[in-house]
Protein backbone atom coordinates (compact mmCIF):
# COMPACT_ATOMS: atom_id res chain seq x y z
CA UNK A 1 13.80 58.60 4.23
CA UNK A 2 15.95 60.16 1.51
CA UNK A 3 14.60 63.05 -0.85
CA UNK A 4 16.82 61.45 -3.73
CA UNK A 5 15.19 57.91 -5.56
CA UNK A 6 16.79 55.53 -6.92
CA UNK A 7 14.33 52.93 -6.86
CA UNK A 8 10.30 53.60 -7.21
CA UNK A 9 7.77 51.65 -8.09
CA UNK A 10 4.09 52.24 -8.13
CA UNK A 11 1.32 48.81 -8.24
CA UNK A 12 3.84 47.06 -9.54
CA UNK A 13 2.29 43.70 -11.01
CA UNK A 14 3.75 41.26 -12.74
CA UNK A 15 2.54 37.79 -14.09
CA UNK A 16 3.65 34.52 -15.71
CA UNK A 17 2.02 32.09 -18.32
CA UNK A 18 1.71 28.18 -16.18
CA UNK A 19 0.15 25.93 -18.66
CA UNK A 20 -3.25 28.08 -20.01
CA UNK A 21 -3.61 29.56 -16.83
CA UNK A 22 -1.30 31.86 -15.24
CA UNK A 23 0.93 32.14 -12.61
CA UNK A 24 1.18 36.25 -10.31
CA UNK A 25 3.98 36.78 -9.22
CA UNK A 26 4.07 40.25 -7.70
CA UNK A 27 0.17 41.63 -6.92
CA UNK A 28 0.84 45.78 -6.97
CA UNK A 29 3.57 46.88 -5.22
CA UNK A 30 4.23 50.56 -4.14
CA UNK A 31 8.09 50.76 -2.76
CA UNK A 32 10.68 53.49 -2.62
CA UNK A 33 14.00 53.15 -2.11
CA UNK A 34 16.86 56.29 -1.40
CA UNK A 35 19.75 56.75 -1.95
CA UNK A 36 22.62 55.41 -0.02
CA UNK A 37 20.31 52.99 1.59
CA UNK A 38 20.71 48.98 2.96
CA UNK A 39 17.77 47.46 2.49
CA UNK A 40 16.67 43.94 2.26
CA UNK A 41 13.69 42.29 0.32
CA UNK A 42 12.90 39.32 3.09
CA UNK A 43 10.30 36.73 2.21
CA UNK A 44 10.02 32.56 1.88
CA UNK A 45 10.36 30.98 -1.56
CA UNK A 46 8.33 32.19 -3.70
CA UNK A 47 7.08 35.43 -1.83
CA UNK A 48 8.65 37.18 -4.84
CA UNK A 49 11.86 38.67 -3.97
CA UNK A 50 13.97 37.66 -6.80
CA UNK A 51 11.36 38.57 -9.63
CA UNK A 52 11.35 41.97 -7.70
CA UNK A 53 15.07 42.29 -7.53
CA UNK A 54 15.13 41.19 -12.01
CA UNK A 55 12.39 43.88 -12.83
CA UNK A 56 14.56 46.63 -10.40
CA UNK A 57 17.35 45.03 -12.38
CA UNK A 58 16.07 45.31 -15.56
CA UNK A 59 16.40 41.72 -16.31
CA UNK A 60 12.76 41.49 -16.57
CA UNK A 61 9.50 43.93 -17.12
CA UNK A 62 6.21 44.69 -15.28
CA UNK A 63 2.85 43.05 -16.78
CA UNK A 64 1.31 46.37 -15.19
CA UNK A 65 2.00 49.02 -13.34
CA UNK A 66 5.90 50.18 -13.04
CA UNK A 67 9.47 50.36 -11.93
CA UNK A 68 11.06 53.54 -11.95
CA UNK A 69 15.08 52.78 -11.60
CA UNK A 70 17.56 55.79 -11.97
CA UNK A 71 15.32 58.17 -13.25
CA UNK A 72 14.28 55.64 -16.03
CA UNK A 73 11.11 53.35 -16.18
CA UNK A 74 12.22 49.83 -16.80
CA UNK A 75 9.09 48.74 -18.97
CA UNK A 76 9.95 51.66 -21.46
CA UNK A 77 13.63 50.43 -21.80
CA UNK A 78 14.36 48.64 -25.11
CA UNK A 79 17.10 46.20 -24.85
CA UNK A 80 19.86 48.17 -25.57
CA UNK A 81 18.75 50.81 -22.80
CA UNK A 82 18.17 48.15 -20.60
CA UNK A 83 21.70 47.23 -21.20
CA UNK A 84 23.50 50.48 -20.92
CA UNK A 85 20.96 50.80 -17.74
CA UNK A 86 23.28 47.41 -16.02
CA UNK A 87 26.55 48.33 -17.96
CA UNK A 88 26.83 51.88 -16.45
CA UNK A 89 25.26 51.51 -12.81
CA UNK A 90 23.81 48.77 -11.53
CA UNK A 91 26.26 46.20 -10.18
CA UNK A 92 24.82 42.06 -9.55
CA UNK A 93 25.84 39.75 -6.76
CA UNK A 94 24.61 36.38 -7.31
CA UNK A 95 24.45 33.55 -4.82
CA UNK A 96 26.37 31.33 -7.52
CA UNK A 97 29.01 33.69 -7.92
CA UNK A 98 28.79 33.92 -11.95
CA UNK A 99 32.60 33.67 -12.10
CA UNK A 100 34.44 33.42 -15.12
CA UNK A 101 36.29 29.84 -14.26
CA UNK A 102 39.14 30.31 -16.89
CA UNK A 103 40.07 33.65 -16.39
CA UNK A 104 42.30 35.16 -13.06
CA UNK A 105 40.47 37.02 -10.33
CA UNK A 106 41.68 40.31 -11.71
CA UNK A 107 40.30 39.61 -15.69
CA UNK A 108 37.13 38.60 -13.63
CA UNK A 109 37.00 42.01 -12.14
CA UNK A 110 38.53 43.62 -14.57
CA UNK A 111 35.60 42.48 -17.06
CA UNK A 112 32.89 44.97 -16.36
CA UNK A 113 35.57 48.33 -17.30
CA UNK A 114 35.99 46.55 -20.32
CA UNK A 115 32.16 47.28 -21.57
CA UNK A 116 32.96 51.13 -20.89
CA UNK A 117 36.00 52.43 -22.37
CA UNK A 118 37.83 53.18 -19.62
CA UNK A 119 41.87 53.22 -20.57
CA UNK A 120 43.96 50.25 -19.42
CA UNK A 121 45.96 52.73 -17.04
CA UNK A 122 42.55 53.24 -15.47
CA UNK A 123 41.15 50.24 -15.40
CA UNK A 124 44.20 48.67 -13.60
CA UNK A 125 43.70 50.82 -10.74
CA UNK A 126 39.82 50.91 -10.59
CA UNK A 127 40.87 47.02 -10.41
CA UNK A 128 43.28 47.48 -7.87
CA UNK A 129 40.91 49.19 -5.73
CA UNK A 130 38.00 47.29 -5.76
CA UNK A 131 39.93 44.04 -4.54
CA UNK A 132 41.40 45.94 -2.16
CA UNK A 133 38.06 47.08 -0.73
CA UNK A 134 37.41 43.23 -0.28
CA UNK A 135 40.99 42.15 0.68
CA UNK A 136 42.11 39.95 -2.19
CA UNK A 137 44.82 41.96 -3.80
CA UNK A 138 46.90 38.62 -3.07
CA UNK A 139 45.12 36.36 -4.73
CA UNK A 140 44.89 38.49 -8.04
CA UNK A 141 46.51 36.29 -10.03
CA UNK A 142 44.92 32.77 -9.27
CA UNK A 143 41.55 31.54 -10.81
CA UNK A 144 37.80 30.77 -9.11
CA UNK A 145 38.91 27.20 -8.88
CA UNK A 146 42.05 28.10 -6.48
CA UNK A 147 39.51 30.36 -4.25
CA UNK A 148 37.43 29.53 -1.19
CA UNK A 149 33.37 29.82 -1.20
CA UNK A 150 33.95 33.30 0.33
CA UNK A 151 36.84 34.07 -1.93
CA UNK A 152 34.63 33.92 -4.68
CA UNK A 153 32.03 35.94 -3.26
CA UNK A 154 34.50 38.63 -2.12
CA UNK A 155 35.57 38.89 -6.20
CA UNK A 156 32.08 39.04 -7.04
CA UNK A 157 31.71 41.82 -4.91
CA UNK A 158 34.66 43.22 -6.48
CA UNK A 159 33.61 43.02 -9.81
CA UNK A 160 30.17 44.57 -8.99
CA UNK A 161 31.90 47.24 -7.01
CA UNK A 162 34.86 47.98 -9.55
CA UNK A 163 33.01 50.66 -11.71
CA UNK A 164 31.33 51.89 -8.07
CA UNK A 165 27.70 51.74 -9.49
CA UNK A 166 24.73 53.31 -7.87
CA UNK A 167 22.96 50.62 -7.13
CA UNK A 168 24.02 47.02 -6.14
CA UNK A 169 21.24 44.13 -6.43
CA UNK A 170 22.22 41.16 -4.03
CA UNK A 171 20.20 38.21 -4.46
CA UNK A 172 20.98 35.27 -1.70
CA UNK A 173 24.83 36.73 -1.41
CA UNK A 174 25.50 34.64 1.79
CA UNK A 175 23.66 31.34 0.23
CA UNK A 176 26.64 29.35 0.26
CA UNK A 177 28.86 30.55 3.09
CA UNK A 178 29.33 29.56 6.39
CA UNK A 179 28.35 32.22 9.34
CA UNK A 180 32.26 33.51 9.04
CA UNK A 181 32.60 34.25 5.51
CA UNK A 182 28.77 35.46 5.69
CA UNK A 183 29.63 38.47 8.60
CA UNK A 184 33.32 39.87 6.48
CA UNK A 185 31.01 39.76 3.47
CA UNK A 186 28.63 41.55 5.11
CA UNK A 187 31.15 43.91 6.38
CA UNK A 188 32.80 44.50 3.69
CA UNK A 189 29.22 45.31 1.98
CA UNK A 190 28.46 47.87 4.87
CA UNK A 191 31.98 49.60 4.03
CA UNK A 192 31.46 50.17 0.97
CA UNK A 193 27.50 51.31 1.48
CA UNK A 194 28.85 54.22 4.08
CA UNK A 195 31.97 55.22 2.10
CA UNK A 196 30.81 55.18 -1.49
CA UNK A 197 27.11 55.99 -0.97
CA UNK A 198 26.38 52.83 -2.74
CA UNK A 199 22.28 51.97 -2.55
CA UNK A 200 22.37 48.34 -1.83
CA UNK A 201 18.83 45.98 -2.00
CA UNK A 202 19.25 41.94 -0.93
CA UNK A 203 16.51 39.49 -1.35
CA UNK A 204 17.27 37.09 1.08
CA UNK A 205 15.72 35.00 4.01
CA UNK A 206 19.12 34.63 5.96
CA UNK A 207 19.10 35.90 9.52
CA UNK A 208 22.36 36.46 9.14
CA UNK A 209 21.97 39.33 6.53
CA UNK A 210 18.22 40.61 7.83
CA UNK A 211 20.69 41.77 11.03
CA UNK A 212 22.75 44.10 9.03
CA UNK A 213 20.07 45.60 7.19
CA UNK A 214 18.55 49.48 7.95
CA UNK A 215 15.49 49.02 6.36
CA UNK A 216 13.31 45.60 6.13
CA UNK A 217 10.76 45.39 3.40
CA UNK A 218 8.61 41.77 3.83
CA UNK A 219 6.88 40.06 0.94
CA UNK A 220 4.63 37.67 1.37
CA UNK A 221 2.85 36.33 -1.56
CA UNK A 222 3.68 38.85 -4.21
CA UNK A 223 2.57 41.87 -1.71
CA UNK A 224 4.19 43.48 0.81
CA UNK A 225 3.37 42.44 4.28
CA UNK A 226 5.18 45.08 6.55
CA UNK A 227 8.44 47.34 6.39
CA UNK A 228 10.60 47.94 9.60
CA UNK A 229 12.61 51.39 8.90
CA UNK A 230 15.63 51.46 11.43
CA UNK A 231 16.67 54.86 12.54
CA UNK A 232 19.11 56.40 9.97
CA UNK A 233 22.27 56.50 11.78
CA UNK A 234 24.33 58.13 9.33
């Protein structure tokens, strides 16, 4: 296990309001994650992955306990800190993709830079870059419509690469791709984990993705049932 954290959270609980009862979601859960790592939140529907992966993202606070991300805890965050918090190093990869339909693959990628004042010299080659990492400097000029389902995906990548964030939250990224598109996504994902030090944490049930994994944390029911470290091979 790494010395440095990025991710730690301590009894971690977190509830929602169905009807005058209510509904918990997560039921005190103790994780740390390191840096550089490939991990992989694995559960059913509902074991409570995704509300997990929004808390970690700061998309969403504890009802007790909390979430340490970066150094800062997420339920002390106002919404502006929880803002600069995503802006400046967490990237998103959604199973929908999130694309901007109207706007070329590059102003797609391009879009995050434009939150942080990087210069338009700069930003053309972070841009350059980042689809080149996911082999679509071809296609830079076309739109989501013109793309494949694993086009897409490869340009959301991109865009939650570009700015080469410390952490990258993947919720269901292989969702809606066939077993081909799944494995260079995948690959591309690994690449990018070794050679930038990039933390990466899924939530998924796909086998596919479990396999590439190096550490397996299983929720079941809002708690976590087991973890399966893989020896660090790096």
């Amino acid at each position: 296990m790494h010395d440095n954290l990025i991710i730690k959270t301590e009894r971690l609980t977190k509830r929602f309001p169905m009807g005058k009862s209510e509904f918990t979601a997560l039921k005190g859960i103790d994780l740390k994650l390191g840096v550089g790592e490939f991990t992989g939140l694995i559960g059913p529907s509902g074991s409570g992955k995704t509300t997990l992966l929004n808390i970690i993202g700061s998309l969403d606070i504890p009802s007790e306990g909390k979430a340490v991300v970066l150094g800062q805890s997420v339920g002390n965050l106002n919404a502006r800190e929880a803002a600069r918090l995503r802006k400046e190093s967490l990237g998103f990869i959604f199973q929908t993709y999130n694309l901007l339909q109207v706007h070329t693959v590059y102003e797609n990628v391009e879009l995050p830079l434009l939150l942080l004042k990087y210069g338009s010299g700069e930003r053309k080659k972070m841009v350059q870059d980042a689809l080149e990492w996911v082999g679509l400097t071809d296609k830079i000029k076309q739109k989501p419509p013109q793309l494949s389902g694993g086009e897409c995906q490869r340009v959301a990548i991109a865009r939650a690469m570009v700015k080469k964030p410390s952490l990258v939250l993947a919720d269901e990224p292989t969702a809606n791709l066939d077993a081909a598109n799944s494995h260079n996504i995948l690959q591309t994902m690994e690449k990018l984990n070794q050679e930038l030090k990039t933390t990466f944490l899924f939530a998924t049930h796909d086998e596919k993705v479990i396999a590439y994994l190096k550490r397996k944390i299983y929720l079941r029911d809002g708690m976590i049932d087991k973890i399966e470290p893989i020896a660090d091979d790096k």
